[in-house]
N, C-alpha and C. Protein backbone atom coordinates (compact mmCIF):
# COMPACT_ATOMS: atom_id res chain seq x y z
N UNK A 1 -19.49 10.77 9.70
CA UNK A 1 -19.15 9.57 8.95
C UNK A 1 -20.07 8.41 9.32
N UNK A 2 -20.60 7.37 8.36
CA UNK A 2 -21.21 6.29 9.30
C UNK A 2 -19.79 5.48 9.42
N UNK A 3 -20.73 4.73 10.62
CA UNK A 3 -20.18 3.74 11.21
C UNK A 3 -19.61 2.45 10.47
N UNK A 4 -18.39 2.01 11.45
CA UNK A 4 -17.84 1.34 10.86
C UNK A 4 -18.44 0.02 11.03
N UNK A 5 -19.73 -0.58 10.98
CA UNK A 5 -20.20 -1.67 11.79
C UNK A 5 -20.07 -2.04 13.10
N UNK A 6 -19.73 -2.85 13.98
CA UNK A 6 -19.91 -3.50 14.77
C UNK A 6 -18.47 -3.11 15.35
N UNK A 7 -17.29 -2.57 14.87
CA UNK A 7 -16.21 -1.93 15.62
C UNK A 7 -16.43 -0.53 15.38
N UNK A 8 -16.26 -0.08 16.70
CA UNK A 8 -15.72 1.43 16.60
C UNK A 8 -14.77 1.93 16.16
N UNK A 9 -14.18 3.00 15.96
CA UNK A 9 -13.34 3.85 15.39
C UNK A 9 -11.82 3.47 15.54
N UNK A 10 -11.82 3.58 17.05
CA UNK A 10 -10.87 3.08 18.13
C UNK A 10 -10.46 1.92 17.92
N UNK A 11 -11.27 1.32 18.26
CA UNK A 11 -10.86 -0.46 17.86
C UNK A 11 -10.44 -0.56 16.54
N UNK A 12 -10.60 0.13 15.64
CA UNK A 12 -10.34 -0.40 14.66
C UNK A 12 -9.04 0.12 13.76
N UNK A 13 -8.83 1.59 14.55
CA UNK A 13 -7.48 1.73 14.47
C UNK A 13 -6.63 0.86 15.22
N UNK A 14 -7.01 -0.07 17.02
CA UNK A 14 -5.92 -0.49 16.94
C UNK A 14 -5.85 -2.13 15.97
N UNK A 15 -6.36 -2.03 15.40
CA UNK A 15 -6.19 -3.51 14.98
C UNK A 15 -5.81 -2.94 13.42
N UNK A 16 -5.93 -1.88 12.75
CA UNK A 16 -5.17 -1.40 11.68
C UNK A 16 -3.60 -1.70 12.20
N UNK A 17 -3.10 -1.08 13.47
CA UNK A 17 -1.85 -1.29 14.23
C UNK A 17 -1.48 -2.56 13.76
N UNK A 18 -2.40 -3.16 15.00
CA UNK A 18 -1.62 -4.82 14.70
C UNK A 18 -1.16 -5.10 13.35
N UNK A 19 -2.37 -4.88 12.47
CA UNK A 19 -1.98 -5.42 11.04
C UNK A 19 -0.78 -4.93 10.39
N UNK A 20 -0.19 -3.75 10.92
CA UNK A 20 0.59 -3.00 9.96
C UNK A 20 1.75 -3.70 10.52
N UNK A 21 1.91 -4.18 12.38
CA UNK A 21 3.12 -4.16 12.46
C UNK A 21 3.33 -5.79 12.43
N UNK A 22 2.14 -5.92 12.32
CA UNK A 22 1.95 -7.99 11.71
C UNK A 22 2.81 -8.11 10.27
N UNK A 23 2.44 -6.92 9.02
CA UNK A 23 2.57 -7.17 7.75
C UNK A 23 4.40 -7.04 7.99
N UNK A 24 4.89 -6.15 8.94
CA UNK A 24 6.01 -5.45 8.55
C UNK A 24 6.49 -6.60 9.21
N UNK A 25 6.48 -7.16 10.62
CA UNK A 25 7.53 -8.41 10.98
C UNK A 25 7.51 -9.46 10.10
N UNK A 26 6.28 -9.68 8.85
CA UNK A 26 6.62 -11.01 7.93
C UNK A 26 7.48 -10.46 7.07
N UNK A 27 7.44 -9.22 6.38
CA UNK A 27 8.65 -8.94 5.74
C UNK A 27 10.07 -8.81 6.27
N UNK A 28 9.76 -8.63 7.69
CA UNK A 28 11.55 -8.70 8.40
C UNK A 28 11.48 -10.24 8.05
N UNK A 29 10.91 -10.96 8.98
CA UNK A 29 11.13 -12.93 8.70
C UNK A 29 11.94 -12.97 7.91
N UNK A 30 10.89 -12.77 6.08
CA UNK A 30 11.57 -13.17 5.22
C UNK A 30 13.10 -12.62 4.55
N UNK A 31 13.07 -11.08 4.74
CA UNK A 31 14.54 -10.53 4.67
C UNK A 31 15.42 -11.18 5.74
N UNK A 32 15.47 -11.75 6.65
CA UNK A 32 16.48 -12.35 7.53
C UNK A 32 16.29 -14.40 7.12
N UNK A 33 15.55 -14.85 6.30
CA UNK A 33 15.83 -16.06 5.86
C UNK A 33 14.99 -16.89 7.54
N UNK A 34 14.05 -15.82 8.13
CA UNK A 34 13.20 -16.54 9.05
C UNK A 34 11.94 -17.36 8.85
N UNK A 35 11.42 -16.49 7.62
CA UNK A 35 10.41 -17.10 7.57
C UNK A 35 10.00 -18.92 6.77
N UNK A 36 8.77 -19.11 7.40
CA UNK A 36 9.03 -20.54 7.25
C UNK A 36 8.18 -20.57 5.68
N UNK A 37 8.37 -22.12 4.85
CA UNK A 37 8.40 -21.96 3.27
C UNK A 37 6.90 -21.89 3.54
N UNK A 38 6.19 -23.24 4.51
CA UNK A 38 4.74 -22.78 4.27
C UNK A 38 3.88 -21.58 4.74
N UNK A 39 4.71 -20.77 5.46
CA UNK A 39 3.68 -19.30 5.41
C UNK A 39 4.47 -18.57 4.38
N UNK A 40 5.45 -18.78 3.79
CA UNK A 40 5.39 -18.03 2.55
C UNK A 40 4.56 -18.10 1.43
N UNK A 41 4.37 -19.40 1.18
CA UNK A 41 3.94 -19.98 0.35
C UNK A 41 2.32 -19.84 0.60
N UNK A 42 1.80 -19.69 1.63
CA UNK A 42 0.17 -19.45 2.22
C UNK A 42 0.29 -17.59 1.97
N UNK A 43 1.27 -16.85 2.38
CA UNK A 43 1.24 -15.45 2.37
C UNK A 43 0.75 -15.23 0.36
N UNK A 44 2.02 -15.86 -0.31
CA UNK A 44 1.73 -15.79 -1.61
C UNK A 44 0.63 -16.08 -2.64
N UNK A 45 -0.26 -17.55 -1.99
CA UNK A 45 -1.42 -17.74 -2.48
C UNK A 45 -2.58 -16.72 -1.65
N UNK A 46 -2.05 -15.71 -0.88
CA UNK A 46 -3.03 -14.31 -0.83
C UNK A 46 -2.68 -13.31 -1.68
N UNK A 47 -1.69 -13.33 -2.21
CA UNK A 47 -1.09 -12.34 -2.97
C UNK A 47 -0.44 -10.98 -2.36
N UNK A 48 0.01 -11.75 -1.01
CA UNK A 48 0.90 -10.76 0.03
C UNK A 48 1.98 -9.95 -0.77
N UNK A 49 2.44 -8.84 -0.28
CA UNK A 49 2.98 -7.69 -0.95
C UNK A 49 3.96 -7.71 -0.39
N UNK A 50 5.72 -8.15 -0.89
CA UNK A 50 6.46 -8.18 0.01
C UNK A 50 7.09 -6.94 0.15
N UNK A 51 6.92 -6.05 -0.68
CA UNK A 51 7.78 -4.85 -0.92
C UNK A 51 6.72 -3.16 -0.75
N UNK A 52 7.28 -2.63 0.14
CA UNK A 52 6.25 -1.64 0.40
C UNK A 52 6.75 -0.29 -0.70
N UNK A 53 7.64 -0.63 -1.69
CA UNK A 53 7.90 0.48 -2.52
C UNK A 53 7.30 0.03 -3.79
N UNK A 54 6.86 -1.37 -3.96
CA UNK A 54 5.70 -2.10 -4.98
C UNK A 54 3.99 -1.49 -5.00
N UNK A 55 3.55 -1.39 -3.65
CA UNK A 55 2.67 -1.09 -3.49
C UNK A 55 2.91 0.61 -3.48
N UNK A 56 3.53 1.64 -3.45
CA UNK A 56 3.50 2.58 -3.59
C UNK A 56 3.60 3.41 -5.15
N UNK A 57 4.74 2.15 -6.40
CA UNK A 57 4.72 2.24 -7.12
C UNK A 57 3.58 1.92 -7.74
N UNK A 58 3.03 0.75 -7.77
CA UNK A 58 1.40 0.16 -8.29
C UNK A 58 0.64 1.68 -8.09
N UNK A 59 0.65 2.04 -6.81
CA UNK A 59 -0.46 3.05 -6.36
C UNK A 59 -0.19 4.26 -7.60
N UNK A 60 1.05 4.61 -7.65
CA UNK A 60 1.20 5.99 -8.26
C UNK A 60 1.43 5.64 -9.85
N UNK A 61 1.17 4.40 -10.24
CA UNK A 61 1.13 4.29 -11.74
C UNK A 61 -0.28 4.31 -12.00
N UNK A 62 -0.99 3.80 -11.31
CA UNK A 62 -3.02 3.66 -11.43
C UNK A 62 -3.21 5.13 -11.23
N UNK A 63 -2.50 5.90 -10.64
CA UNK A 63 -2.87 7.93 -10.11
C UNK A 63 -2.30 7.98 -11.92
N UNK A 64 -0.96 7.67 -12.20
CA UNK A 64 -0.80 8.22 -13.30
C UNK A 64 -1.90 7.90 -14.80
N UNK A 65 -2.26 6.84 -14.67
CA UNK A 65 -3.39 5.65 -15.44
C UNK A 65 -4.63 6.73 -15.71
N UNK A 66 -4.72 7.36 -14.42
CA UNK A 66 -5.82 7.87 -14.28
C UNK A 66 -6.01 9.65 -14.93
N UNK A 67 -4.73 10.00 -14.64
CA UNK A 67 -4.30 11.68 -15.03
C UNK A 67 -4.38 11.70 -16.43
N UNK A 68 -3.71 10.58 -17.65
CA UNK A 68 -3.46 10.53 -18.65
C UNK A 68 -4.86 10.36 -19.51
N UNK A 69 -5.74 9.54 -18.74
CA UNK A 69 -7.19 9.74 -19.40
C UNK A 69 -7.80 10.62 -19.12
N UNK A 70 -7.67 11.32 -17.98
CA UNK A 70 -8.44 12.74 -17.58
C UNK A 70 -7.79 14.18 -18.53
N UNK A 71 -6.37 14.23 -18.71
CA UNK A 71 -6.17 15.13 -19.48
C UNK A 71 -5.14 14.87 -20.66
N UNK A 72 -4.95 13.44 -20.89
CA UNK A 72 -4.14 13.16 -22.46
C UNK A 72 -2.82 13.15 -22.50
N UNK A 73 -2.66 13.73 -21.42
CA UNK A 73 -0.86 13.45 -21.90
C UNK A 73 -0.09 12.98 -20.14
N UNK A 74 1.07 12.58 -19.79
CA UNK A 74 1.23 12.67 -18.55
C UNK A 74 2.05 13.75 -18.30
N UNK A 75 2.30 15.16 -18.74
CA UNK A 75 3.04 15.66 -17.90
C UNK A 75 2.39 16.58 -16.79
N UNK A 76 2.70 15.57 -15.38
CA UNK A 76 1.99 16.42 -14.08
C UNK A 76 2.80 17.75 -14.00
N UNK A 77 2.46 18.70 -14.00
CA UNK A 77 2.76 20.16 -13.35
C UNK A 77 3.07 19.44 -11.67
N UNK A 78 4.13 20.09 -11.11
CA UNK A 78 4.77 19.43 -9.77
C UNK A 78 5.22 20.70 -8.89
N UNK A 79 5.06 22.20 -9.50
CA UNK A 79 5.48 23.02 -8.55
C UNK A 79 4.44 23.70 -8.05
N UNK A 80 3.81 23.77 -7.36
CA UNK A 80 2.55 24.12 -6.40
C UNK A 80 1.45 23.65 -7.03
N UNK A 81 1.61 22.73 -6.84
CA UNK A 81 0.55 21.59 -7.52
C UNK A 81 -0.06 20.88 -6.31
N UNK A 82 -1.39 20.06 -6.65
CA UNK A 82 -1.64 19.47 -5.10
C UNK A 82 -1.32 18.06 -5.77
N UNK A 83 -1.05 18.16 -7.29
CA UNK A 83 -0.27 16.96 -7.44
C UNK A 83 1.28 16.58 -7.49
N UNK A 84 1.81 17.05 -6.30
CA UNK A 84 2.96 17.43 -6.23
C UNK A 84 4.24 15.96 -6.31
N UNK A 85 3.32 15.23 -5.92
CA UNK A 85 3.89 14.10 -5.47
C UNK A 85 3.52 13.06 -6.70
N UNK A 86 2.56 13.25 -7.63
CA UNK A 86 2.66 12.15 -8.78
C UNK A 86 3.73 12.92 -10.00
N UNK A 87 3.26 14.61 -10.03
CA UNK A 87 4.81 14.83 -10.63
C UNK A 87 5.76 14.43 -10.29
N UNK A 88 6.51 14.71 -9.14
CA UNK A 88 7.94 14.00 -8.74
C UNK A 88 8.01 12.84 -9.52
N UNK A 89 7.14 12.06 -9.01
CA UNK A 89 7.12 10.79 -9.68
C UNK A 89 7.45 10.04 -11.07
């Protein structure tokens, strides 16, 4: 693989870490009425994602976006499929 620039591999998984468990305590904040209005309001003018079943749905409607122009219709085949998981869907 090349390199990831100026961080290694390592490093850069742990700071994937941080980020993940950075993203997940602002969504606890705000589900417990912690978080404060101006980092909501700074999270939102990034277009922070408060819902991690949003971003999974987004993801698997752009997979579906994508199946329907590749073969015309959407019905995914889902039983030993390696698209097993956008059928379900």
């Amino acid at each position: 693989n090349a390199t990831l620039g100026m961080v290694g591999r390592s490093e850069w998984r742990r700071e994937a870490v941080r980020l993940r468990q950075w993203v997940s305590n602002q969504r606890s904040l705000l589900r417990k009425g912690a978080l404060s209005q101006s980092r909501l309001e700074s999270l939102n003018r990034l277009g922070f994602v408060w819902s991690k079943q949003e971003i999974d749905w987004d993801e698997m409607f752009e997979e579906m976006m994508r199946y329907k122009i590749r073969f015309g219709h959407c019905n995914v085949p889902y039983k030993g499929s390696s698209l097993q998981r956008l059928g379900c869907w």
